[in-house]
C-alpha atoms as a PDB file:
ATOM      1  CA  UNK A   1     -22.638  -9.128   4.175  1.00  0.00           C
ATOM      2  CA  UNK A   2     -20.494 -11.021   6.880  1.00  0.00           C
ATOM      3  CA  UNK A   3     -16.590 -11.245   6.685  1.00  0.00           C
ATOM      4  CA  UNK A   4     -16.556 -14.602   5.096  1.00  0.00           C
ATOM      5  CA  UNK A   5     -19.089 -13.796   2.663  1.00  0.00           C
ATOM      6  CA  UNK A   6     -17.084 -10.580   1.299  1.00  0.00           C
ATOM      7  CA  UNK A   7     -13.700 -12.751   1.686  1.00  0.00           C
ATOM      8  CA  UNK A   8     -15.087 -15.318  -0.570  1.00  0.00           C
ATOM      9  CA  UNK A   9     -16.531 -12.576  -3.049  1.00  0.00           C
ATOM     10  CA  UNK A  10     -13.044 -10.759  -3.007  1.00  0.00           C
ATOM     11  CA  UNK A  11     -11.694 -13.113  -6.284  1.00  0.00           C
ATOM     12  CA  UNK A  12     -13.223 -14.225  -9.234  1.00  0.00           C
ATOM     13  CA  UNK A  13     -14.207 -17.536  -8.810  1.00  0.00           C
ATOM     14  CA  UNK A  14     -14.379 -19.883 -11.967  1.00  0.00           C
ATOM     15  CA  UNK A  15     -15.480 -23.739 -12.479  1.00  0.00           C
ATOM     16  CA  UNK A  16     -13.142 -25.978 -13.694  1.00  0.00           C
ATOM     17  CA  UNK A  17     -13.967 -27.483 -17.340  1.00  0.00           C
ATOM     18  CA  UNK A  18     -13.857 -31.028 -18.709  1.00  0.00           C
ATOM     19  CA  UNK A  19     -11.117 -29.718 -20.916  1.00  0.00           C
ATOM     20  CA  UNK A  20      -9.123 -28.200 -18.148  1.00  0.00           C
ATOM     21  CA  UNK A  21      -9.895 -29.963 -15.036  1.00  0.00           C
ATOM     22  CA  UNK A  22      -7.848 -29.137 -11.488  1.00  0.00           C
ATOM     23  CA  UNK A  23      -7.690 -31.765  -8.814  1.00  0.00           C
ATOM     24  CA  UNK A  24      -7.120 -31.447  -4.996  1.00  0.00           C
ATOM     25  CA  UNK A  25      -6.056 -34.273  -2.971  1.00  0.00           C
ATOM     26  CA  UNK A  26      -6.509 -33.499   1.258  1.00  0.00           C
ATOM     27  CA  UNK A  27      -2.849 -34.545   2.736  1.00  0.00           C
ATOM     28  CA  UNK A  28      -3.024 -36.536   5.838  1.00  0.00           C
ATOM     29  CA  UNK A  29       0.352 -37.918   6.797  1.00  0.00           C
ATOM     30  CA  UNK A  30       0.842 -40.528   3.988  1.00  0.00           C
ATOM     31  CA  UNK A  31      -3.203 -41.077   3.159  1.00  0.00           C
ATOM     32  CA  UNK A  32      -4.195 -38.915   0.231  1.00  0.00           C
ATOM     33  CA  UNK A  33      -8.116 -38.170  -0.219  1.00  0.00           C
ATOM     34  CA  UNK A  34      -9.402 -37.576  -3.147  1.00  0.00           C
ATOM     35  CA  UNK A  35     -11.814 -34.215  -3.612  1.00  0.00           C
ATOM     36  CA  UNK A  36     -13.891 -32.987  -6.202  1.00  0.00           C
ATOM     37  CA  UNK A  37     -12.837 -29.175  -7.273  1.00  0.00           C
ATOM     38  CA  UNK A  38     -15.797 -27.096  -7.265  1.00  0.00           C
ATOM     39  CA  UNK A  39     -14.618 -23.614  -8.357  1.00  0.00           C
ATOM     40  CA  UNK A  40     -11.025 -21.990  -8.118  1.00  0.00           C
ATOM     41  CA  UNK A  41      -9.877 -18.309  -7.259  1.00  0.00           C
ATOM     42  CA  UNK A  42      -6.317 -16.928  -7.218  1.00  0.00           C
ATOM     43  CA  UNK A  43      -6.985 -16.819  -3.398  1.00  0.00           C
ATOM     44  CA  UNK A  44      -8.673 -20.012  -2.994  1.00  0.00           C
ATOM     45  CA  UNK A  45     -11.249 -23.124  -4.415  1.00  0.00           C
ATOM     46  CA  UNK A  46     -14.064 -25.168  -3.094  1.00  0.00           C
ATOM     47  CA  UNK A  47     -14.233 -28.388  -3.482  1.00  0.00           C
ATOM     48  CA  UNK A  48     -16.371 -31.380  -2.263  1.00  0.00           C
ATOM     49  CA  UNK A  49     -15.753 -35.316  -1.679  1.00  0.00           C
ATOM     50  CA  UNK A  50     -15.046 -35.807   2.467  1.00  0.00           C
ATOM     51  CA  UNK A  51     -17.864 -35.331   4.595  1.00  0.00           C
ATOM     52  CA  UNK A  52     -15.435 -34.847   7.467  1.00  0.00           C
ATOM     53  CA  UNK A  53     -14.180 -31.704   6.446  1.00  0.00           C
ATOM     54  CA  UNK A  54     -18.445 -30.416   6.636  1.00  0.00           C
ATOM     55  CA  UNK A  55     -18.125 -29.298   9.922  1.00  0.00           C
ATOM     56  CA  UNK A  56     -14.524 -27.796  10.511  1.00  0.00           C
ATOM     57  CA  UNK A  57     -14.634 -23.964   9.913  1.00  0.00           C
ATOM     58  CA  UNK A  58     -11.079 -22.706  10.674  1.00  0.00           C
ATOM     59  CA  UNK A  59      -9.414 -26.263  10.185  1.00  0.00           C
ATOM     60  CA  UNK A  60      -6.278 -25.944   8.373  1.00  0.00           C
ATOM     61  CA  UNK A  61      -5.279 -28.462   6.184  1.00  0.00           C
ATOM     62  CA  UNK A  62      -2.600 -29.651   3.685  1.00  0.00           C
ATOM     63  CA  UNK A  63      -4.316 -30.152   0.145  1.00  0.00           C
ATOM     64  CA  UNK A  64      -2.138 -31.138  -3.164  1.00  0.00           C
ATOM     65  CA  UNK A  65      -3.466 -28.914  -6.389  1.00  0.00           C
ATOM     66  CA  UNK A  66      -3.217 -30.003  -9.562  1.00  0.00           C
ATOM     67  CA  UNK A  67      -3.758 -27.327 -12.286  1.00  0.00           C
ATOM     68  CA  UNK A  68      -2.547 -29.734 -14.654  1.00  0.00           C
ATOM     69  CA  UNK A  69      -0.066 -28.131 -17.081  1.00  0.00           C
ATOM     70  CA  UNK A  70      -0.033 -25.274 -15.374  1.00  0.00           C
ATOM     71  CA  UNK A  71       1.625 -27.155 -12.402  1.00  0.00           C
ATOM     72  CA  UNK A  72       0.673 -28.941  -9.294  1.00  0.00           C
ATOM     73  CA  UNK A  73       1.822 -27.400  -5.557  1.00  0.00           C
ATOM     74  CA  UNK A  74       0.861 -28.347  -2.194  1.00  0.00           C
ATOM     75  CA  UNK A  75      -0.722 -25.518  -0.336  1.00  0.00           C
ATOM     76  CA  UNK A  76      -1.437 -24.706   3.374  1.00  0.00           C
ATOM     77  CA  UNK A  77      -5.043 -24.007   3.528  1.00  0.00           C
ATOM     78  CA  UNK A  78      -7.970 -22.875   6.314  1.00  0.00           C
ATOM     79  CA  UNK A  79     -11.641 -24.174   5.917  1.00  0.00           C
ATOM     80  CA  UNK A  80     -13.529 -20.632   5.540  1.00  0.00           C
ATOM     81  CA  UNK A  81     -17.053 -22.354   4.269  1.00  0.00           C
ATOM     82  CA  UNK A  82     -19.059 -25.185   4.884  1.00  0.00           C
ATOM     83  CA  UNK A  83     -22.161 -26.210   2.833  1.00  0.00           C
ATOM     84  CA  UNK A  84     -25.297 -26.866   4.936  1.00  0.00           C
ATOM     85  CA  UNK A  85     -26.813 -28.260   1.731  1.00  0.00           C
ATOM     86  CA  UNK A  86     -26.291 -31.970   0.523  1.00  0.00           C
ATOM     87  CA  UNK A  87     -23.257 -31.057  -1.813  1.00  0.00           C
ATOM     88  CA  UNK A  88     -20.895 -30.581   1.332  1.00  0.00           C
ATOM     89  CA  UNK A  89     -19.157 -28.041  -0.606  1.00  0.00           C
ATOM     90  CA  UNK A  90     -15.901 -26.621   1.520  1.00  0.00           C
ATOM     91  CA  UNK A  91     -14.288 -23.455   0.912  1.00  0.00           C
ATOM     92  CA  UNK A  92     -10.899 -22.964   1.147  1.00  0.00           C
ATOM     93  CA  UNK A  93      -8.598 -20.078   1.759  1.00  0.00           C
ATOM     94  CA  UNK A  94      -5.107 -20.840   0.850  1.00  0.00           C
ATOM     95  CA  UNK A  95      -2.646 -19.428   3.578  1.00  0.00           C
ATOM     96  CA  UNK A  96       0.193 -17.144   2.561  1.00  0.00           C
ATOM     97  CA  UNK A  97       0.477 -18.700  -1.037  1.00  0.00           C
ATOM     98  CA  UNK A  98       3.798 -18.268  -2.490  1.00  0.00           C
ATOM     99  CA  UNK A  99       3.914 -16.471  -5.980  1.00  0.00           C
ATOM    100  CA  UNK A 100       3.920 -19.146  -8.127  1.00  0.00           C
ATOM    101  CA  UNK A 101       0.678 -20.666  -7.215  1.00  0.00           C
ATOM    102  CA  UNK A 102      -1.068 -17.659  -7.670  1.00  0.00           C
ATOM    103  CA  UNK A 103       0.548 -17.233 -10.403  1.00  0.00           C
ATOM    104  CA  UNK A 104      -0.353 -20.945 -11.945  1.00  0.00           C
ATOM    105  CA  UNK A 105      -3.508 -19.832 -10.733  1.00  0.00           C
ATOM    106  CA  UNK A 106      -4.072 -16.701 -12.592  1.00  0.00           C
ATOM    107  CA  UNK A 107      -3.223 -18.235 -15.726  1.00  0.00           C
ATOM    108  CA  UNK A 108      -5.633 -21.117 -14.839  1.00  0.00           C
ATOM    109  CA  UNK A 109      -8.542 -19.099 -14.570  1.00  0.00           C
ATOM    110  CA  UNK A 110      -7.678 -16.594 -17.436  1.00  0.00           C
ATOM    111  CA  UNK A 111      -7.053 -20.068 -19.632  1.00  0.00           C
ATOM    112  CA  UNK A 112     -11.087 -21.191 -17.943  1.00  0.00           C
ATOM    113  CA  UNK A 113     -12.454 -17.677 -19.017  1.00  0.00           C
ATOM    114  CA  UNK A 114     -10.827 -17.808 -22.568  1.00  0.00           C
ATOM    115  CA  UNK A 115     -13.051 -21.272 -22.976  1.00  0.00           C
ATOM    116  CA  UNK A 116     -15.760 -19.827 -21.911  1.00  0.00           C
ATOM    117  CA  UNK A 117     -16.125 -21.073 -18.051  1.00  0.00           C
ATOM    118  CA  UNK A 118     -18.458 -20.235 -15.642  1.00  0.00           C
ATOM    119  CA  UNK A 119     -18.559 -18.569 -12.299  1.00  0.00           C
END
């Protein structure tokens, strides 16, 4: 098992639910792109929705996350993953995240499991 793999093993990872969706939005200056949240972790998520970011292992980048009413932070983040398949999904490690988004995050993904979510 490589680094990455073991890094992106080290959480539970949970998929967002029509009843408790997340969001991400990819900061650029003032453009905000929209992405599509795959899965969350309390040290991370994957989502999928800009080709560009395919092919930029160890790119970090500025993404808003909306947990909904568990709160919505903007978090430093570093591209650990990239799909080969069609999906283009992109892991994301978030950088040095301050206690209350892993918090919001824990709570999140307990509130997922409780509903029955899958991993």
């Amino acid at each position: 098992m490589t680094t990455h793999a073991a890094e992106r093993r080290a959480a539970v990872r949970i998929r967002p639910i029509d009843e408790l969706p997340s969001r991400a939005r990819l900061v650029e200056g003032e453009r905000r792109i929209e992405l599509r949240v795959l899965d969350v972790s309390v040290g991370g998520f994957a989502v999928a929705g800009d080709p560009e970011l395919r092919a930029e292992e160890g790119r970090e980048l500025r993404v808003e996350l909306d947990l909904g009413r568990f709160g919505k932070f903007e978090v430093l983040g570093v591209i650990r993953h990239c799909a080969e398949e069609p999906s283009g999904a992109v892991g994301v490690q978030i950088v040095d995240p301050r206690r209350e988004v892993t918090g919001a995050l824990g709570r999140y993904i307990a509130e997922l499991l409780e509903r029955g979510a899958s991993s």
